[in-house]
Protein backbone atom coordinates (compact mmCIF):
# COMPACT_ATOMS: atom_id res chain seq x y z
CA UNK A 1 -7.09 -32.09 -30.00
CA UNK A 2 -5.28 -30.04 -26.97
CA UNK A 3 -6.02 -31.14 -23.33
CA UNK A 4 -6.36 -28.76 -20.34
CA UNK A 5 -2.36 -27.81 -19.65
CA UNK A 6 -1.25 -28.37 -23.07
CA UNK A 7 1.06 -25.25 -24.45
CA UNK A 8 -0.80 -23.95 -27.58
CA UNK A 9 1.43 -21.93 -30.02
CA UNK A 10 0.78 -18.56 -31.00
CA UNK A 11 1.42 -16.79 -34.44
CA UNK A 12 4.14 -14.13 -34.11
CA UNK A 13 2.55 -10.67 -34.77
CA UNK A 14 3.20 -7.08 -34.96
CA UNK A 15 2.91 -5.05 -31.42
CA UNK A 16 2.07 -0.95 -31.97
CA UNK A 17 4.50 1.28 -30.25
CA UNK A 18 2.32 3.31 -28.18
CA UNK A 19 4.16 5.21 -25.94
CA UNK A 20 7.76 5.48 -24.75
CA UNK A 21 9.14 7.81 -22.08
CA UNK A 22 11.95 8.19 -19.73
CA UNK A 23 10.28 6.29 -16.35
CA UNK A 24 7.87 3.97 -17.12
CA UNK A 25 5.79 2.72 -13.96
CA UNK A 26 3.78 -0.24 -14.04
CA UNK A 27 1.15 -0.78 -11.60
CA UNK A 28 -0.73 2.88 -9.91
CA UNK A 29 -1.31 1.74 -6.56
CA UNK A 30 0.60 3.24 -3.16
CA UNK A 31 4.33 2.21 -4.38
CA UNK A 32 3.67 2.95 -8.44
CA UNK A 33 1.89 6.50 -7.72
CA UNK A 34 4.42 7.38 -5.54
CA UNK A 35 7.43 6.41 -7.89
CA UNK A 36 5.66 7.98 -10.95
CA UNK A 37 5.41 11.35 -8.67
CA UNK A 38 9.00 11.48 -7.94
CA UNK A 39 10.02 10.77 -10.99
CA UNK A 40 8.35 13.38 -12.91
CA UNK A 41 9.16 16.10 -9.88
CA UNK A 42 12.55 15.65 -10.86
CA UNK A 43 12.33 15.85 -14.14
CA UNK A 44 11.68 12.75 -16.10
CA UNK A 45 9.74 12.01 -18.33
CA UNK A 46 6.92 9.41 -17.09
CA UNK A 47 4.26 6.86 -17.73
CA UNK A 48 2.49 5.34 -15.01
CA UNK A 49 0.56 2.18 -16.60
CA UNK A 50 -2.53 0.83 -13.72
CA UNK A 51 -4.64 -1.86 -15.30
CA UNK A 52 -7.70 -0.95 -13.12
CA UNK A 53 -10.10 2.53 -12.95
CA UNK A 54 -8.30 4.32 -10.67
CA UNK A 55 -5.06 4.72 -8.59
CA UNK A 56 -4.48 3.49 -4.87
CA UNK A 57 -4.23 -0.16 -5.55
CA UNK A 58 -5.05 -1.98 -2.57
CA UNK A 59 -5.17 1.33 -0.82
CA UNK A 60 -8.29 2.89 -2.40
CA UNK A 61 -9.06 -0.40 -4.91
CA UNK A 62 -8.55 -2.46 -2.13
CA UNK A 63 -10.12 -0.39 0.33
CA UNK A 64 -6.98 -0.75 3.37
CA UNK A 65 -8.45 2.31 4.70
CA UNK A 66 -6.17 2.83 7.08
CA UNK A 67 -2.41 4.33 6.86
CA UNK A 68 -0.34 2.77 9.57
CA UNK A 69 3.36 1.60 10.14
CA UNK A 70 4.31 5.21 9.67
CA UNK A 71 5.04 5.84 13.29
CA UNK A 72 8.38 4.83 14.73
CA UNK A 73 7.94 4.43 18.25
CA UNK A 74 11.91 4.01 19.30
CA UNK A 75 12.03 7.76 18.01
CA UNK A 76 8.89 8.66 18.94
CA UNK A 77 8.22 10.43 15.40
CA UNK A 78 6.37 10.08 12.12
CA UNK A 79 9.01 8.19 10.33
CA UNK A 80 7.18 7.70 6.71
CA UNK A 81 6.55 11.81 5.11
CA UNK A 82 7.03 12.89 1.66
CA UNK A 83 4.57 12.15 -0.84
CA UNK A 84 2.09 10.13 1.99
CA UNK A 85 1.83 12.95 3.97
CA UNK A 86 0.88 15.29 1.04
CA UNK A 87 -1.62 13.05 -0.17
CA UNK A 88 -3.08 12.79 3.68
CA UNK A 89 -2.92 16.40 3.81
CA UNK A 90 -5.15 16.48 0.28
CA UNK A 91 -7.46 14.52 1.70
CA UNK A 92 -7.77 15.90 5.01
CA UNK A 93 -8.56 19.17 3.06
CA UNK A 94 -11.69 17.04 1.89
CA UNK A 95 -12.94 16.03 5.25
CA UNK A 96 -12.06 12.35 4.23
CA UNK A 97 -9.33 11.38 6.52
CA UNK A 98 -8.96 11.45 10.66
CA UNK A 99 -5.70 11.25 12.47
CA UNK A 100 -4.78 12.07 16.10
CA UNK A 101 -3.29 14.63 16.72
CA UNK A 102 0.42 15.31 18.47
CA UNK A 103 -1.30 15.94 22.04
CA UNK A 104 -3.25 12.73 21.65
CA UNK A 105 -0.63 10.14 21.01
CA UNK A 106 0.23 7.90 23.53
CA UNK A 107 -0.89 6.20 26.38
CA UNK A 108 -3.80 8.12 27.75
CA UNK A 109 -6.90 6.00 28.18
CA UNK A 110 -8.68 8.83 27.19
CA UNK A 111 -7.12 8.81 23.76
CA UNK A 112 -7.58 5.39 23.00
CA UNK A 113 -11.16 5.55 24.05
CA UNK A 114 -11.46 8.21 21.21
CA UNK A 115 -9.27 6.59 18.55
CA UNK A 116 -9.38 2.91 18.88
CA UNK A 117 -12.35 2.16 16.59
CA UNK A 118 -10.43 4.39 14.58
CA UNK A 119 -7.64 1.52 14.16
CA UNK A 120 -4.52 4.33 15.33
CA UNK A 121 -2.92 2.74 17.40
CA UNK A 122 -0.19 0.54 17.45
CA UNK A 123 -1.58 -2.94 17.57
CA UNK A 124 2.11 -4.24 17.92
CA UNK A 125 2.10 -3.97 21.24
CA UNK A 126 1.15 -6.97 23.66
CA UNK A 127 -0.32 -4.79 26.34
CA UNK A 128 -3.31 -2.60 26.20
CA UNK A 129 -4.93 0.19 25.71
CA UNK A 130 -2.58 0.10 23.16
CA UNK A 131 -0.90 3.64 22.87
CA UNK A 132 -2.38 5.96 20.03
CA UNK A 133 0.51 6.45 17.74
CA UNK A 134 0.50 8.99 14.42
CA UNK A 135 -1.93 7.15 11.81
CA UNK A 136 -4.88 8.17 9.35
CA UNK A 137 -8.12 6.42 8.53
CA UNK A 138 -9.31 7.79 5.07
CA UNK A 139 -12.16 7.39 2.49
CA UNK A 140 -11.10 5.13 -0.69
CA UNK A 141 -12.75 7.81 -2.95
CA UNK A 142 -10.55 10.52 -1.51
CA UNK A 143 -7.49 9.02 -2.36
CA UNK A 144 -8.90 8.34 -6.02
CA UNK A 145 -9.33 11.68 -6.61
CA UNK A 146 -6.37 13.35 -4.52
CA UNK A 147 -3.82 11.24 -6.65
CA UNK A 148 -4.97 12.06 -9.59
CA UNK A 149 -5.13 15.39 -9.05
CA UNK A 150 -1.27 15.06 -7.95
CA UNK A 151 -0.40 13.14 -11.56
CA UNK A 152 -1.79 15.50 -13.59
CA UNK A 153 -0.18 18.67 -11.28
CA UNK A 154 3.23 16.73 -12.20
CA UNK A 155 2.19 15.92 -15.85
CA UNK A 156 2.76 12.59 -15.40
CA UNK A 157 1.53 10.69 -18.58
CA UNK A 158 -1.34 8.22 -17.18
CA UNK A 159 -2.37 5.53 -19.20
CA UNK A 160 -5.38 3.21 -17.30
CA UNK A 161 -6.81 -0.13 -18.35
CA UNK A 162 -3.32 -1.47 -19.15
CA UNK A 163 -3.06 -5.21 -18.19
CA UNK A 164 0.91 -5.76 -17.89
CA UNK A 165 1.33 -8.55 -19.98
CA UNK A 166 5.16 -9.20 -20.87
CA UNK A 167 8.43 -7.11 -20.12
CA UNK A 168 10.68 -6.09 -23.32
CA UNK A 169 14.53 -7.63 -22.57
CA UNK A 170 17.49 -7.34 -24.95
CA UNK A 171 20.65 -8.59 -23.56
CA UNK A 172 19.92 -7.97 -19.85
CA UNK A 173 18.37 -4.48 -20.02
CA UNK A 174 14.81 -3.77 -19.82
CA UNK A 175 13.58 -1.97 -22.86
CA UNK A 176 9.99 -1.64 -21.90
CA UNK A 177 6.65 -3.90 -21.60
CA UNK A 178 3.75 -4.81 -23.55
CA UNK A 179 0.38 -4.33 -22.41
CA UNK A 180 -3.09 -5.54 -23.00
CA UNK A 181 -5.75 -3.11 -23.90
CA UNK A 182 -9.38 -2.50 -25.30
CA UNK A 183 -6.78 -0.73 -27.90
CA UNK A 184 -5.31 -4.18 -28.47
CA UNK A 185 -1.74 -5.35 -27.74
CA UNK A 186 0.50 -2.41 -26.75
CA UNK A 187 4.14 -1.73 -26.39
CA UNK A 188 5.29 1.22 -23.98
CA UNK A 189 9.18 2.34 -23.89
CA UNK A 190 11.21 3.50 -21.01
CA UNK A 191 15.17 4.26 -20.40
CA UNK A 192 14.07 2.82 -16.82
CA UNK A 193 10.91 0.96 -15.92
CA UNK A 194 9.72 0.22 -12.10
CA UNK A 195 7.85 -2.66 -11.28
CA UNK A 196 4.86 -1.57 -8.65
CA UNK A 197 2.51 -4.53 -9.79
CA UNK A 198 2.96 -6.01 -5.99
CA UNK A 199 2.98 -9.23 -7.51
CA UNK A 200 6.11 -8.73 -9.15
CA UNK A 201 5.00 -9.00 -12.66
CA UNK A 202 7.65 -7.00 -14.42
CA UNK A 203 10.28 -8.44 -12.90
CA UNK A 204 9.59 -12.43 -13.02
CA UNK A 205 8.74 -12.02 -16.41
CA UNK A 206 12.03 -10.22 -17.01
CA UNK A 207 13.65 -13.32 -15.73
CA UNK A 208 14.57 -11.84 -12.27
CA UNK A 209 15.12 -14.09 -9.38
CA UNK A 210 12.60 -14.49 -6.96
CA UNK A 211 10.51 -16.96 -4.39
CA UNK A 212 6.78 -17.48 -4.07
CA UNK A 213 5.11 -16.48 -1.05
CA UNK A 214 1.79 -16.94 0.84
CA UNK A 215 -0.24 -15.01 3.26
CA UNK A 216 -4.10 -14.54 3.76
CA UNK A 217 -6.37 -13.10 1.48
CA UNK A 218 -9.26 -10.80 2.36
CA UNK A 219 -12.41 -9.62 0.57
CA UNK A 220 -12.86 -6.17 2.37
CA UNK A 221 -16.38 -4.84 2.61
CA UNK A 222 -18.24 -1.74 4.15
CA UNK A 223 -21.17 -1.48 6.45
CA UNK A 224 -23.66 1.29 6.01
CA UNK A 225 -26.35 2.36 8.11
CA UNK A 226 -24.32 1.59 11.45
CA UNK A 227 -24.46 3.62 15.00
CA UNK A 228 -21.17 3.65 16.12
CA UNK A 229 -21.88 5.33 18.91
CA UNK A 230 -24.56 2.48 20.16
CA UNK A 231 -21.79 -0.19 19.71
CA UNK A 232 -19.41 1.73 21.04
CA UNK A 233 -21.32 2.16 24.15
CA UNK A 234 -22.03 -1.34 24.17
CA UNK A 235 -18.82 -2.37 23.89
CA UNK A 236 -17.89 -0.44 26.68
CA UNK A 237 -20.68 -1.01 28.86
CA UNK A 238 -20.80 -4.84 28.56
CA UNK A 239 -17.39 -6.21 27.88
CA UNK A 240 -18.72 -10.00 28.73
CA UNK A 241 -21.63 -9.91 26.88
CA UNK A 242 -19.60 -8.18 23.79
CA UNK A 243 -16.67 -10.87 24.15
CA UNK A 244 -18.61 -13.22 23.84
CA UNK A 245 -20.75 -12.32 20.88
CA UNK A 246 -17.18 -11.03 19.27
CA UNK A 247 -15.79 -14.66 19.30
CA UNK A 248 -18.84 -15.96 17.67
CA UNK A 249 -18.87 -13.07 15.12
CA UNK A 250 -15.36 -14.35 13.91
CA UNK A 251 -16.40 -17.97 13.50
CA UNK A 252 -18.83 -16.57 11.04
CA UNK A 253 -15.97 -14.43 9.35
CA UNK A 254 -13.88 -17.24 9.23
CA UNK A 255 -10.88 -14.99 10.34
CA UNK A 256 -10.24 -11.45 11.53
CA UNK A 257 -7.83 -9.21 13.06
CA UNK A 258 -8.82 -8.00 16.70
CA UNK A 259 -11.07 -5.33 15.67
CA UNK A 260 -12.94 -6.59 12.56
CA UNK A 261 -15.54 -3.43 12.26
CA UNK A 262 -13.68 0.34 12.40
CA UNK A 263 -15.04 3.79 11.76
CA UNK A 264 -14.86 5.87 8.17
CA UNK A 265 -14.88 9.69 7.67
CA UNK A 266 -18.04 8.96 6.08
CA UNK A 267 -20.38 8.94 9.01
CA UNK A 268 -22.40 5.26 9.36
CA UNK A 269 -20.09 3.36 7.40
CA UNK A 270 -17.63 1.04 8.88
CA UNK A 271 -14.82 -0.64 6.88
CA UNK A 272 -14.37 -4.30 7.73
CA UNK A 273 -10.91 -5.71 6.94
CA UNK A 274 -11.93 -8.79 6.58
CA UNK A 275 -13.05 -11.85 6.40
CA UNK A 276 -9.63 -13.68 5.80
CA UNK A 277 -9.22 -16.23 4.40
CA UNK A 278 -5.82 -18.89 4.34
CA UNK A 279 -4.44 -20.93 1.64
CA UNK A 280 -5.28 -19.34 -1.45
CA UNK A 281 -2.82 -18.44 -4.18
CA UNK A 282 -2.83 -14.41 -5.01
CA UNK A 283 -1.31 -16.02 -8.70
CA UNK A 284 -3.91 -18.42 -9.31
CA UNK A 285 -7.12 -17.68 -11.37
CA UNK A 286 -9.37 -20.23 -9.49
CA UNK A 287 -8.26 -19.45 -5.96
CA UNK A 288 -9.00 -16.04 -6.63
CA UNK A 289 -12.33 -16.22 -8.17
CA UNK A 290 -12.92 -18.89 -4.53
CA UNK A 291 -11.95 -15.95 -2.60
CA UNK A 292 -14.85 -13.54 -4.25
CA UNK A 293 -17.51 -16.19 -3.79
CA UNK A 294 -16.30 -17.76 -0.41
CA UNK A 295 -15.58 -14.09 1.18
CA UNK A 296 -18.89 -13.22 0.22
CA UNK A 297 -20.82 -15.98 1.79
CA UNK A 298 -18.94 -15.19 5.33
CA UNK A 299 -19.74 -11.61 4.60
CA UNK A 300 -23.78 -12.46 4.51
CA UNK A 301 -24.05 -14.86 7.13
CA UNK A 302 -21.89 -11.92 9.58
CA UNK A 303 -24.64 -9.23 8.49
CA UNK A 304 -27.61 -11.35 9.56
CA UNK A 305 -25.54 -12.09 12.52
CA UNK A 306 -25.41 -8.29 13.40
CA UNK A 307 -28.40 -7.15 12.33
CA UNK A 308 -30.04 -9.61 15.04
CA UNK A 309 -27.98 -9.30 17.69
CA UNK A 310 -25.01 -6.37 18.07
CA UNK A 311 -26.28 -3.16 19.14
CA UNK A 312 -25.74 -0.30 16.39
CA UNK A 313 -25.81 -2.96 13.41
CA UNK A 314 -29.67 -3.07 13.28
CA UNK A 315 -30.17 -1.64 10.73
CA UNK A 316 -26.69 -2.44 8.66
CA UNK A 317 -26.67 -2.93 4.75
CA UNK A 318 -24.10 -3.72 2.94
CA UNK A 319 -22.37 -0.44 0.94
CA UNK A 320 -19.88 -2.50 -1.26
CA UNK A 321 -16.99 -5.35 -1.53
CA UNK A 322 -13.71 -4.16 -2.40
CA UNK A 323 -13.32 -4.43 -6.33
CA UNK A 324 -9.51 -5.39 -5.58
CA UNK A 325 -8.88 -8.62 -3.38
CA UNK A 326 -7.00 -8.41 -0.67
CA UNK A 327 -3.82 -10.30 -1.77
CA UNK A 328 -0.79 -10.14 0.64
CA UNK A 329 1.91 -11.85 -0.46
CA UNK A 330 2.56 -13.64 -3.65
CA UNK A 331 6.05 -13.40 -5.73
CA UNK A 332 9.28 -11.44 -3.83
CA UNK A 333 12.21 -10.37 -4.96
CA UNK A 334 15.36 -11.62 -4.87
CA UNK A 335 17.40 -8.62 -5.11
CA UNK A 336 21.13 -7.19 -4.32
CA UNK A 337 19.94 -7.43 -0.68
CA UNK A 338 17.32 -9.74 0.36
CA UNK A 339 15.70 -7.81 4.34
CA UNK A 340 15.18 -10.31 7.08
CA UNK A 341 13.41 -10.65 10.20
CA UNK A 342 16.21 -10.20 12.30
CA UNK A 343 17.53 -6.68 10.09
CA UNK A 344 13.47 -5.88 11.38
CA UNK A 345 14.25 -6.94 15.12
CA UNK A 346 17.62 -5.39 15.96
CA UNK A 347 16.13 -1.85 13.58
CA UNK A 348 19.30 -2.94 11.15
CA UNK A 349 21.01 0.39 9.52
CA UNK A 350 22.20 0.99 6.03
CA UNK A 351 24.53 3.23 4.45
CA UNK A 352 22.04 3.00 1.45
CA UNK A 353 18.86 3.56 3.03
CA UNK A 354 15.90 5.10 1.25
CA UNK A 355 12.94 4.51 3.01
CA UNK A 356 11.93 3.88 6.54
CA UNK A 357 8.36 1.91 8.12
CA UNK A 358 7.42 0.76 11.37
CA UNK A 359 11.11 0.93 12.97
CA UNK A 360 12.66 -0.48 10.63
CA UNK A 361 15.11 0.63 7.35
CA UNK A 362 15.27 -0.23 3.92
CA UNK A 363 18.52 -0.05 1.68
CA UNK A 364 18.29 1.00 -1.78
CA UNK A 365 19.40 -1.98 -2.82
CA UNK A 366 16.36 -4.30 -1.85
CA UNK A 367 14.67 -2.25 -5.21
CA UNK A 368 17.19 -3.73 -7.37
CA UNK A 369 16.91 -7.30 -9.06
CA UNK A 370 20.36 -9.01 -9.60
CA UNK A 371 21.39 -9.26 -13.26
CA UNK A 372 18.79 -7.54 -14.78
CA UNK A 373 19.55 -3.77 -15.52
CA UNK A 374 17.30 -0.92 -16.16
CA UNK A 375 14.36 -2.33 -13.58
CA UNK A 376 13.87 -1.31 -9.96
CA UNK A 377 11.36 -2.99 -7.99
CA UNK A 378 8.84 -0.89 -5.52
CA UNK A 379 5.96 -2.12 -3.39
CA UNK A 380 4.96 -4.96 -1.03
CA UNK A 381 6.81 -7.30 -3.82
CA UNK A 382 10.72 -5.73 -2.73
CA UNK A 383 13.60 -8.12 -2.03
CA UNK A 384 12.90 -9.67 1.34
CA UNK A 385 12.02 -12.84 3.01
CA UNK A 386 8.59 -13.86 3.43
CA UNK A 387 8.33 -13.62 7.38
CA UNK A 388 9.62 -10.33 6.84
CA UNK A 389 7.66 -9.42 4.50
CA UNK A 390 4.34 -10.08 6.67
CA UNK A 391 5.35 -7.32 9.49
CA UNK A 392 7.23 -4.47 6.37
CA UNK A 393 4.43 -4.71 3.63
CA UNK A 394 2.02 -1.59 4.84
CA UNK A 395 0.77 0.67 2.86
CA UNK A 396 3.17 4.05 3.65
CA UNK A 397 6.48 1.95 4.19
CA UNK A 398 5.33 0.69 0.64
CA UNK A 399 4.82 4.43 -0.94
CA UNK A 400 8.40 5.40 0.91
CA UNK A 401 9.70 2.52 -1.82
CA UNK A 402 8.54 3.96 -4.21
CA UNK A 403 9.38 7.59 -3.72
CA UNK A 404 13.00 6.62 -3.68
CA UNK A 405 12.98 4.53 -6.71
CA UNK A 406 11.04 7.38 -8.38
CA UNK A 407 13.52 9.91 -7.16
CA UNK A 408 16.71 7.16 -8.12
CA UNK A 409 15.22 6.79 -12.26
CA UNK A 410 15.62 10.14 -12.20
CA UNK A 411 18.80 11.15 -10.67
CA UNK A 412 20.43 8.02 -12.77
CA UNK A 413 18.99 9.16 -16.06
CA UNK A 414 20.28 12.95 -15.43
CA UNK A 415 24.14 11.10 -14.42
CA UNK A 416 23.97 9.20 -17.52
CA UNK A 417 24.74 6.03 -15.18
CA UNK A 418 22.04 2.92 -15.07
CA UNK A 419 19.56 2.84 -11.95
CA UNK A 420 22.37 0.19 -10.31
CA UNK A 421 25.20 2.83 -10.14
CA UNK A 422 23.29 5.42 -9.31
CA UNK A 423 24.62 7.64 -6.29
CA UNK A 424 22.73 6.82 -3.21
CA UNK A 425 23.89 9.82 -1.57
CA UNK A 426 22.48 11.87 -4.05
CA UNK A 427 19.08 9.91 -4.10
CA UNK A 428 19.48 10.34 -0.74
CA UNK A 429 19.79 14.00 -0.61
CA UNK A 430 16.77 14.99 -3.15
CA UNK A 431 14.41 12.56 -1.24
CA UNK A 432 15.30 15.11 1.92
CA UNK A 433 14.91 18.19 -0.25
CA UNK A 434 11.23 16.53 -1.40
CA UNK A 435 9.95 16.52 2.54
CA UNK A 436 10.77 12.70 2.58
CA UNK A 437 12.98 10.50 5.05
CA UNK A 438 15.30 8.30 3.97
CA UNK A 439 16.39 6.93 7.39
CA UNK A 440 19.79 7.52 6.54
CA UNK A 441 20.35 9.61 9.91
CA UNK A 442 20.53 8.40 13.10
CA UNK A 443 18.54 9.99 15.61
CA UNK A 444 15.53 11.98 15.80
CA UNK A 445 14.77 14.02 13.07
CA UNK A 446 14.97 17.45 13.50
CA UNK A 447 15.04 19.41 10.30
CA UNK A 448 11.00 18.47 9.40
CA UNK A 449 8.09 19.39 11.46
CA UNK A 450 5.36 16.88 12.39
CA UNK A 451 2.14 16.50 9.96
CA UNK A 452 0.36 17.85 13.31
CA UNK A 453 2.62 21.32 13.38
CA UNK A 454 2.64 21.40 9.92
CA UNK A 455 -1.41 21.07 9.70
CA UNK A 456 -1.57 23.69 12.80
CA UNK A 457 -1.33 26.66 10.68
CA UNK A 458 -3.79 25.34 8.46
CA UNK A 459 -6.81 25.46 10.84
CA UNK A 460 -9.01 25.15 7.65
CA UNK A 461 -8.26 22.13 7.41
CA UNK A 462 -8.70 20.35 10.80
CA UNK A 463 -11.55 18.12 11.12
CA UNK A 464 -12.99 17.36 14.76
CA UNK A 465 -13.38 13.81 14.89
């Protein structure tokens, strides 16, 4: 008889061919959606495999309802465009996403009054107010629906509940991967496949290098039925009282950023990104089945907390717990270039830059995994160290990745050269023509408008918040 962490041997059997294609992207959330995009816009053929309901990842699955680390405040400019902005600007046409506008970014007291609970500022800074930089709260729903409507635009062959399971290798060169389905077993093709898991699925199973990492985990929730303006006011009005009931609001959460409650374009509903929780493995079956049952005891005891006690929560319910946990940081790359802390720090520049965050610059070749051909890597998973990783991992930075390694499948596959030789310049170039930055500039950008000029002549579409 086997014991618990015996091997047990499996019959070799017969996989169907499914699918095959030029791109194939595994994994639909921020990164994956955006390479699949890119890929097809200039002209490949492409499969984007996502093993849940719906694209947006930890974005719309995971419900980190806010875009931030877009804004690069050395420059004093939106630094992360391209396919983020015309997804914001879809779902600003809905009503479902808030961002300050140009005249409101800053320092004015005024504006951070208006836009804190908002989360749009820049929490990076150790003074406060904090200044109101260029960032978007949005519904999870909205983003569902925006992106698909964007892959099917770009006929972009979408293929949902498709659990990655193992990645197709023949002397070095990725071939493809096999997925599990309610169709069974399934084997998809590609001439170049991207790994957007975030946990770095494709590639560790391909044999790439790579370290483990660690970082909180988080069971997001929403609160309906909440005043904001009451707690605002509150807040505001009694800053000792509301400290203090704060602090002991976070014991019960067991961990929080500063702000654990901030507004939705749905009016009543907060989005609480939180609680957190440390020491659990993102790769481990039982510590993430302990984060579902542990974040929803803290989540319980904080609502009859509220209810009793904060002004505006009185009458809060519970709306719904994030289907996706909030996983950080598990497997990362070890690519041609491994970004550090200190490349973060000192705002290091690349010849080979393809995507820009929070002022800071990504080469192109922190996508590629060493030794392993025909794989580029996209996503909060890239080649970097884990301290790094912690302050570069946000949502746009993450769908910047994955434009350019979208955009780089492409341009290889039309130069007949493999994703590793591919002409950076030229990557470089068509991410520009696409309304994306690159970062591979110096100096403020010039030749693209703002979102908030851009939006301007749009009036249609402008939401008072």
């Amino acid at each position: 008889m086997s014991n618990i962490g015996d091997w047990i041997q499996q019959p070799a059997c017969q996989i169907k061919l499914a699918a095959k294609a030029d791109v194939v992207v595994v994994g639909g959330g921020p990164a994956g959606f955006s390479a699949a995009l890119a890929a097809a816009r200039n002209g490949a053929e492409t499969i984007l495999l996502e093993r849940y309901t719906h694209l947006g990842g930890l974005a719309s699955g995971g419900m980190v309802l806010v875009l931030d680390d877009m804004w690069d405040n050395h420059l004093n400019e939106i630094a992360v465009r391209g396919t983020c902005l015309s997804l914001l600007e879809r779902m600003a046409g809905m009503g479902l996403a808030h961002y300050p506008r140009e005249n409101e970014w800053g320092k004015d007291p005024a504006s951070y009054k208006k836009w804190a609970r908002w989360g749009t500022f820049d929490f990076n800074t150790t003074y406060t107010p904090h200044p109101i930089v260029f960032a978007a709260a949005f519904d999870p729903d909205a983003w569902k629906r925006a992106s698909l409507d964007m892959v099917q635009e770009h006929k972009v062959n979408l293929r949902l509940h498709s659990w990655f399971s193992q990645t197709l290798v023949e002397d070095g060169k990725v071939k493809g991967v096999i997925c599990d389905s309610k169709s069974g077993r399934e084997a998809i093709l590609g001439d170049v496949v991207i790994d957007a898991t975030g946990d770095l699925d494709v590639a560790a199973s391909a044999g790439a290098q790579h370290i483990s990492g660690n970082y909180i985990v988080t069971t997001v929730f929403r609160l309906g039925g909440v005043d904001t303006h009451a707690a605002e006011a509150w807040e505001r009005d009694e800053p000792e009282a509301f400290a203090l009931l704060d602090r002991q609001i976070k014991k019960v959460l067991g961990g929080s950023w500063g702000f654990w409650w901030l507004k939705t374009p749905l009016p009543g509903i907060v989005w609480c990104n939180c609680p957190h929780m440390a020491g659990l493995d993102g790769l481990k079956v039982t510590d993430l089945t302990r984060a579902e049952m542990q974040g929803r005891k803290h989540i319980h005891a904080l609502v009859d907390l509220v209810r009793s006690q904060l002004p505006g929560f009185e009458k809060c319910y519970v709306v719904d717990v994030a289907p996706q946990t909030g996983v950080r940081q598990t497997r990362l790359l070890e690519g041609e270039y491994v970004l550090t802390k200190d490349d973060l720090a000192v705002r290091t520049r690349f010849s080979d830059s393809i995507a820009r965050g929070r002022d800071y610059y990504m080469p192109y070749r922190v996508l590629l995994p060493q030794k392993i051909d025909n794989l580029l890597v996209a996503g909060r998973h890239f080649s970097v160290t884990s301290q790094a990783q912690k302050i570069s991992r946000e949502i746009p930075p993450c769908m910047a990745m994955g434009e350019a390694a979208g955009v780089a499948a492409a341009q290889a596959l039309n130069a007949g050269v493999s994703v590793r030789h591919v002409d950076v310049g030229t990557v470089q170039k068509a991410l520009r023509a696409q309304g994306a930055d690159p970062g591979d500039r110096t100096g403020r950008n010039t030749d693209m408008p703002e979102l908030a000029r851009a939006l301007a002549v749009r009036p249609e579409i402008l939401e008072t918040v």
